[in-house]
PDB file of N, CA and C in Angstrom:
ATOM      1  N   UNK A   1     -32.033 -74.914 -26.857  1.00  0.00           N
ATOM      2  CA  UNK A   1     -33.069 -74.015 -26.391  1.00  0.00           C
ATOM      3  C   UNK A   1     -34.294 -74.177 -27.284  1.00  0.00           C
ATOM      4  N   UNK A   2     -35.385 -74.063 -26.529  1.00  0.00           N
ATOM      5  CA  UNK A   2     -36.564 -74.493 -27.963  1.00  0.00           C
ATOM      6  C   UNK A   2     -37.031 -73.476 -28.452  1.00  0.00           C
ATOM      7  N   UNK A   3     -37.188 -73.479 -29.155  1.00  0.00           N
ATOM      8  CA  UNK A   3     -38.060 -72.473 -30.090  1.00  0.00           C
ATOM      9  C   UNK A   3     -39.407 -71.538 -29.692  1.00  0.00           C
ATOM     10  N   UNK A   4     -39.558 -70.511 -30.470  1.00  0.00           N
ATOM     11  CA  UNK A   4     -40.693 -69.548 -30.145  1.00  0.00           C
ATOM     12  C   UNK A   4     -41.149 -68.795 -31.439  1.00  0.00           C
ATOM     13  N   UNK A   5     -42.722 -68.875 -31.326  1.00  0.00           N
ATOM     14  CA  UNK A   5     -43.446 -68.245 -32.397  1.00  0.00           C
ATOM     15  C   UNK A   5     -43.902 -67.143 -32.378  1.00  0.00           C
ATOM     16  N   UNK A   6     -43.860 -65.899 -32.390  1.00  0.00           N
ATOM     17  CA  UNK A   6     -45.010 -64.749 -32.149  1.00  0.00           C
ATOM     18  C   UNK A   6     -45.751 -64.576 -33.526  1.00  0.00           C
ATOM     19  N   UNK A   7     -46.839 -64.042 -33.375  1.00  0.00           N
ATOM     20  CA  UNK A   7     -47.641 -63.623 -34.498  1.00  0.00           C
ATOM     21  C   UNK A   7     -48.109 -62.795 -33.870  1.00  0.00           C
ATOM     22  N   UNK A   8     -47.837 -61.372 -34.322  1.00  0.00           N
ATOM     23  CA  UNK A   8     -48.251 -60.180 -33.824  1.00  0.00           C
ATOM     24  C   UNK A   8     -49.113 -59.402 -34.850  1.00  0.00           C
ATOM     25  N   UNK A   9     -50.313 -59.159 -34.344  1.00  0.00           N
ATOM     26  CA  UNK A   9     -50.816 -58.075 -35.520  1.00  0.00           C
ATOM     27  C   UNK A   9     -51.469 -56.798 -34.810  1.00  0.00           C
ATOM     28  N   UNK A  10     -50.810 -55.663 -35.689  1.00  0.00           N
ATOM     29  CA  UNK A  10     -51.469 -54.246 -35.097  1.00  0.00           C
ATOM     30  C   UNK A  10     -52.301 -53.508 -35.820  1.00  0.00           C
ATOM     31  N   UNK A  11     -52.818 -52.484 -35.312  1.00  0.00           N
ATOM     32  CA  UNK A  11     -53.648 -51.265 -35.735  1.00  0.00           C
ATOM     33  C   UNK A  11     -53.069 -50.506 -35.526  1.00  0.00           C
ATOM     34  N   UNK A  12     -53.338 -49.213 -36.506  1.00  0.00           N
ATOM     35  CA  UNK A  12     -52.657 -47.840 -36.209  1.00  0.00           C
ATOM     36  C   UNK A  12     -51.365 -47.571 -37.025  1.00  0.00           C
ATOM     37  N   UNK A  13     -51.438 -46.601 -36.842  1.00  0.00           N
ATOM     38  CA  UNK A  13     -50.077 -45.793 -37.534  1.00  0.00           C
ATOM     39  C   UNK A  13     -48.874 -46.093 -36.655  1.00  0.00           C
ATOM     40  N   UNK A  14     -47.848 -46.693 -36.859  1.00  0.00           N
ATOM     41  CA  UNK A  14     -46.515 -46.738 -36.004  1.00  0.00           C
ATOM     42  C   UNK A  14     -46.681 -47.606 -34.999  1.00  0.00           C
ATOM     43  N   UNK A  15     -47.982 -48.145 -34.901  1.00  0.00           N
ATOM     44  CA  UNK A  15     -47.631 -49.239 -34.313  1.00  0.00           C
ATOM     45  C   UNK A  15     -46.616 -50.663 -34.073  1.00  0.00           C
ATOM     46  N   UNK A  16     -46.433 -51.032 -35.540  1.00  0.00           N
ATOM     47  CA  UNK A  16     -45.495 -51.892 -35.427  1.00  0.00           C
ATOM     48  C   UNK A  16     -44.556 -52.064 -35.175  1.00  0.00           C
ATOM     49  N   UNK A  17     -44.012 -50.854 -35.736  1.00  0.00           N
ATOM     50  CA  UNK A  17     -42.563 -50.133 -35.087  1.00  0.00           C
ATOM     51  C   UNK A  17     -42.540 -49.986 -33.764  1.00  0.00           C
ATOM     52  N   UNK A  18     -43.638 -49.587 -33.307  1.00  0.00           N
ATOM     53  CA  UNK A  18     -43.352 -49.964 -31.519  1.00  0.00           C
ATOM     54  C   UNK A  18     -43.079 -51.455 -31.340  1.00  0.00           C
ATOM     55  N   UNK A  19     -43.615 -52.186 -31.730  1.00  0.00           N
ATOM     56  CA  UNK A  19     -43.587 -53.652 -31.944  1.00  0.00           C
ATOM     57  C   UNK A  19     -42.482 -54.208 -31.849  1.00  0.00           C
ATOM     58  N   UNK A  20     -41.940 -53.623 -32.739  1.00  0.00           N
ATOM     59  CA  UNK A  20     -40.332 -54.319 -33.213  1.00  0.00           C
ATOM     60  C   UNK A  20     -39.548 -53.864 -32.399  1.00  0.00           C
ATOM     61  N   UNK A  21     -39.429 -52.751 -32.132  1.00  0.00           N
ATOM     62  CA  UNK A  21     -38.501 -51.971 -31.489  1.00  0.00           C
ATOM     63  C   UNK A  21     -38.444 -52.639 -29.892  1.00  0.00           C
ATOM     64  N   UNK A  22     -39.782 -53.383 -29.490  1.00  0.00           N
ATOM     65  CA  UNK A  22     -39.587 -53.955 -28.032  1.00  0.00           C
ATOM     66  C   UNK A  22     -39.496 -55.430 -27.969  1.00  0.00           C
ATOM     67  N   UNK A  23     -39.351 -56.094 -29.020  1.00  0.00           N
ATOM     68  CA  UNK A  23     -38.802 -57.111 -29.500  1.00  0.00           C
ATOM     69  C   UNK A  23     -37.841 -57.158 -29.982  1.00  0.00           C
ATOM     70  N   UNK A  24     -36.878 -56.550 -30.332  1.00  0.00           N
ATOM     71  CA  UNK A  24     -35.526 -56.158 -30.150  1.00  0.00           C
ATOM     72  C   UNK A  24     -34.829 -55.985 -29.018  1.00  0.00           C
ATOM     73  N   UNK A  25     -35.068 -55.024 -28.291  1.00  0.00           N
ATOM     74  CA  UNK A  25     -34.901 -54.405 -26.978  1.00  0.00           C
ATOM     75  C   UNK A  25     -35.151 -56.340 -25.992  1.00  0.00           C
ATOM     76  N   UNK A  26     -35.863 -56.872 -25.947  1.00  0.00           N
ATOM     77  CA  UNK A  26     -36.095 -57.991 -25.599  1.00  0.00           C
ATOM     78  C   UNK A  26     -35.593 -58.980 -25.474  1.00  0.00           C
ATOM     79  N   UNK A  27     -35.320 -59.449 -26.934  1.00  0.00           N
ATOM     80  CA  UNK A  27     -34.859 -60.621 -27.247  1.00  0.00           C
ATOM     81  C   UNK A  27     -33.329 -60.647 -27.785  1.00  0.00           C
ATOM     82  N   UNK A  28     -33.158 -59.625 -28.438  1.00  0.00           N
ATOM     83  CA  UNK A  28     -31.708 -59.636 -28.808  1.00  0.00           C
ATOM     84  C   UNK A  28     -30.403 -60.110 -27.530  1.00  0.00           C
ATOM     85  N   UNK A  29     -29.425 -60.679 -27.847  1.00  0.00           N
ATOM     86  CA  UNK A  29     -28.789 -61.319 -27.192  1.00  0.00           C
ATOM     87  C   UNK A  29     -27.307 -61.030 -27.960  1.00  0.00           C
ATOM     88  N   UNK A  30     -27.243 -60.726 -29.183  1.00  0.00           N
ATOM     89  CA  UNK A  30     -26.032 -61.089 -30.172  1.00  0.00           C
ATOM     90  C   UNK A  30     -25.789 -62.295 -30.632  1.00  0.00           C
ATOM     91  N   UNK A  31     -26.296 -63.293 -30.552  1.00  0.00           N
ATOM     92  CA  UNK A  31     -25.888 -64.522 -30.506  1.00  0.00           C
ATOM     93  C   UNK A  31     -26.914 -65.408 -31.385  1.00  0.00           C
ATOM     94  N   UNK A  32     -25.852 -66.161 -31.744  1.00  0.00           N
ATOM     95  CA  UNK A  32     -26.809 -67.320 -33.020  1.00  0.00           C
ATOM     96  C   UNK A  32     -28.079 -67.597 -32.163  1.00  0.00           C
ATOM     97  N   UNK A  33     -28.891 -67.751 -32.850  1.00  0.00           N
ATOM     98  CA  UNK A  33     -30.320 -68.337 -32.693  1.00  0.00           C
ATOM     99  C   UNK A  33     -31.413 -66.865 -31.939  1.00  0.00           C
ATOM    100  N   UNK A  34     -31.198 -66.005 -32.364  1.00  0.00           N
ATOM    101  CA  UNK A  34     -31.522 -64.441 -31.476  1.00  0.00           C
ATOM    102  C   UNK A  34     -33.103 -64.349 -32.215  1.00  0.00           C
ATOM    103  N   UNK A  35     -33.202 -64.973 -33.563  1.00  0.00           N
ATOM    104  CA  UNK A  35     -34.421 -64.707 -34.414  1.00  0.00           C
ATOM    105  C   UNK A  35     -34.440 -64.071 -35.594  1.00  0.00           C
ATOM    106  N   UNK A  36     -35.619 -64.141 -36.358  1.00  0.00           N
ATOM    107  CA  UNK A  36     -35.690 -63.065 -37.067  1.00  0.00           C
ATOM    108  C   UNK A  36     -37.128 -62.447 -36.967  1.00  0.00           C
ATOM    109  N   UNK A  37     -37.520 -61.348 -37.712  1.00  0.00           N
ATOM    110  CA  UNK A  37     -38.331 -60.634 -37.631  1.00  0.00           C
ATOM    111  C   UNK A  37     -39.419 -60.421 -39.168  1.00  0.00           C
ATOM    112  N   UNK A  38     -40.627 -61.079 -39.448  1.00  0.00           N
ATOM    113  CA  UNK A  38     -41.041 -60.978 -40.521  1.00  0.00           C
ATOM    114  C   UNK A  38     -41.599 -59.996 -40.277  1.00  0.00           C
ATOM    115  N   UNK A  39     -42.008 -59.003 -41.361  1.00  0.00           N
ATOM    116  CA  UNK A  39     -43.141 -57.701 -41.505  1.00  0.00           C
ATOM    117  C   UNK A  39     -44.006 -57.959 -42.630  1.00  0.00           C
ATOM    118  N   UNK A  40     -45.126 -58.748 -42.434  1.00  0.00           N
ATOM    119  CA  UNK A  40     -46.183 -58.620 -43.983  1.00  0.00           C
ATOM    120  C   UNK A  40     -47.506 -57.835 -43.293  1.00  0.00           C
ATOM    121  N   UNK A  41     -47.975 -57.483 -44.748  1.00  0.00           N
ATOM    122  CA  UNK A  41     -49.371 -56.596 -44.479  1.00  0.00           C
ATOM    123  C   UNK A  41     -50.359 -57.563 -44.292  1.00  0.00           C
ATOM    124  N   UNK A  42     -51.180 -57.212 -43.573  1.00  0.00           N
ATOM    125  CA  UNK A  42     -53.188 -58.113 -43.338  1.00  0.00           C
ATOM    126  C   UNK A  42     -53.439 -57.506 -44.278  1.00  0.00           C
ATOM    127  N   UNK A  43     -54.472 -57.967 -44.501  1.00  0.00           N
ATOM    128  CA  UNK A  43     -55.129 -57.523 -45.632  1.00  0.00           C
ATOM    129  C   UNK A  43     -56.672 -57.032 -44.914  1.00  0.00           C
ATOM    130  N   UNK A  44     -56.976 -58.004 -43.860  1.00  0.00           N
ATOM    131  CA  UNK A  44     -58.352 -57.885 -43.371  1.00  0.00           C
ATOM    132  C   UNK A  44     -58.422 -59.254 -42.074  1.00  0.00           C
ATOM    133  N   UNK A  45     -59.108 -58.951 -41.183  1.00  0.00           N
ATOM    134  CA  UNK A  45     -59.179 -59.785 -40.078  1.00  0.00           C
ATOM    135  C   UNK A  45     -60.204 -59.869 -40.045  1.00  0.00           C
ATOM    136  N   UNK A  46     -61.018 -61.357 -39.764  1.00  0.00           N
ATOM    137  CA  UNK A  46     -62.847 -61.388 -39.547  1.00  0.00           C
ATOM    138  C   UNK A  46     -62.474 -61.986 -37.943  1.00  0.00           C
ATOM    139  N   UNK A  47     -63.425 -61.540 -36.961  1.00  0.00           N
ATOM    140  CA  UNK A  47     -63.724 -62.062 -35.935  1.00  0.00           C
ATOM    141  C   UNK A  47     -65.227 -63.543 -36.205  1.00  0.00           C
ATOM    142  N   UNK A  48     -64.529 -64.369 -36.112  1.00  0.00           N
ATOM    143  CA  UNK A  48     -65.788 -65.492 -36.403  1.00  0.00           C
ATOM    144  C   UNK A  48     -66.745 -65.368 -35.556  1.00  0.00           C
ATOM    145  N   UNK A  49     -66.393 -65.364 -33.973  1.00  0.00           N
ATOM    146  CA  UNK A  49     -67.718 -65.094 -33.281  1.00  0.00           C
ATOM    147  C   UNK A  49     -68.999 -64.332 -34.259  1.00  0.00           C
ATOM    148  N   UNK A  50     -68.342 -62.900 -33.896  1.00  0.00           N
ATOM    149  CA  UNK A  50     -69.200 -61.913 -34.288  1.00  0.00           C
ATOM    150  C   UNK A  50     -69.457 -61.620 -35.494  1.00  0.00           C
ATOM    151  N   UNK A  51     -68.463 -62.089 -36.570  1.00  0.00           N
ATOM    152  CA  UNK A  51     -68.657 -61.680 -37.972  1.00  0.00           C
ATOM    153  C   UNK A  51     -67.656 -59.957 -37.982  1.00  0.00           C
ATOM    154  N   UNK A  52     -67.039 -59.135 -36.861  1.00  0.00           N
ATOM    155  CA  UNK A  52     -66.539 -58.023 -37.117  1.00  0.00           C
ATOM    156  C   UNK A  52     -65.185 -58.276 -38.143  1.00  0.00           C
ATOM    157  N   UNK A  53     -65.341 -56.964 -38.508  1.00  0.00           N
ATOM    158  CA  UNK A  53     -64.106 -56.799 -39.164  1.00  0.00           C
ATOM    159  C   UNK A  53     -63.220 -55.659 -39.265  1.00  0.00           C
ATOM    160  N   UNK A  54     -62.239 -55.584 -39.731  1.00  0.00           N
ATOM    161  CA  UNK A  54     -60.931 -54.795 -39.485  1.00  0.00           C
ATOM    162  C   UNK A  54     -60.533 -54.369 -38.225  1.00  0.00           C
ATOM    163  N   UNK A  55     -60.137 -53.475 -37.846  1.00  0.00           N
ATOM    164  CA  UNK A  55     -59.729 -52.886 -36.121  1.00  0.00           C
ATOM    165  C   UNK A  55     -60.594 -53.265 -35.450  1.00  0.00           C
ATOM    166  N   UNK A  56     -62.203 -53.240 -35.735  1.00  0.00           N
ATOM    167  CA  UNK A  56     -63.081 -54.126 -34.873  1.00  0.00           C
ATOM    168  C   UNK A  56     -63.155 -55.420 -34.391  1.00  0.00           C
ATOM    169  N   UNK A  57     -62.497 -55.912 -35.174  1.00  0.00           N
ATOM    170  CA  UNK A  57     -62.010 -57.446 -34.966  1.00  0.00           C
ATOM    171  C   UNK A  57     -61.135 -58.073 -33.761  1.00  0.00           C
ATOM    172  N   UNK A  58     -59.805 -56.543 -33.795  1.00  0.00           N
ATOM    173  CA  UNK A  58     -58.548 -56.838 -33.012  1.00  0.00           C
ATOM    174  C   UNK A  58     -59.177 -56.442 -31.725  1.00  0.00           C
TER     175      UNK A  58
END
């Protein structure tokens, strides 16, 4: 089966946890190769077009 990348990034309070929680609900299967799940912090997002930044960006 081939492989899959997400890169998810949110705003907000509890967002991610919605995140995960429907990527779980999703993908889980029980079974070898099901995934794993990284959680790191942004630090800051620039939109290059525009030059915006943080939540303005997303």
């Amino acid at each position: 089966m081939p492989k899959l990348k997400l890169e998810i990034v949110t705003g907000g309070e509890g967002l991610a946890d919605r995140a995960v929680d429907a990527i779980l609900r999703a993908a889980s299967t029980g079974t070898f190769g099901d995934g794993k799940i990284w959680i790191s912090p942004v630090d800051d997002v620039i939109r290059v077009r525009t030059g915006e930044c943080g939540e303005q960006a997303l």
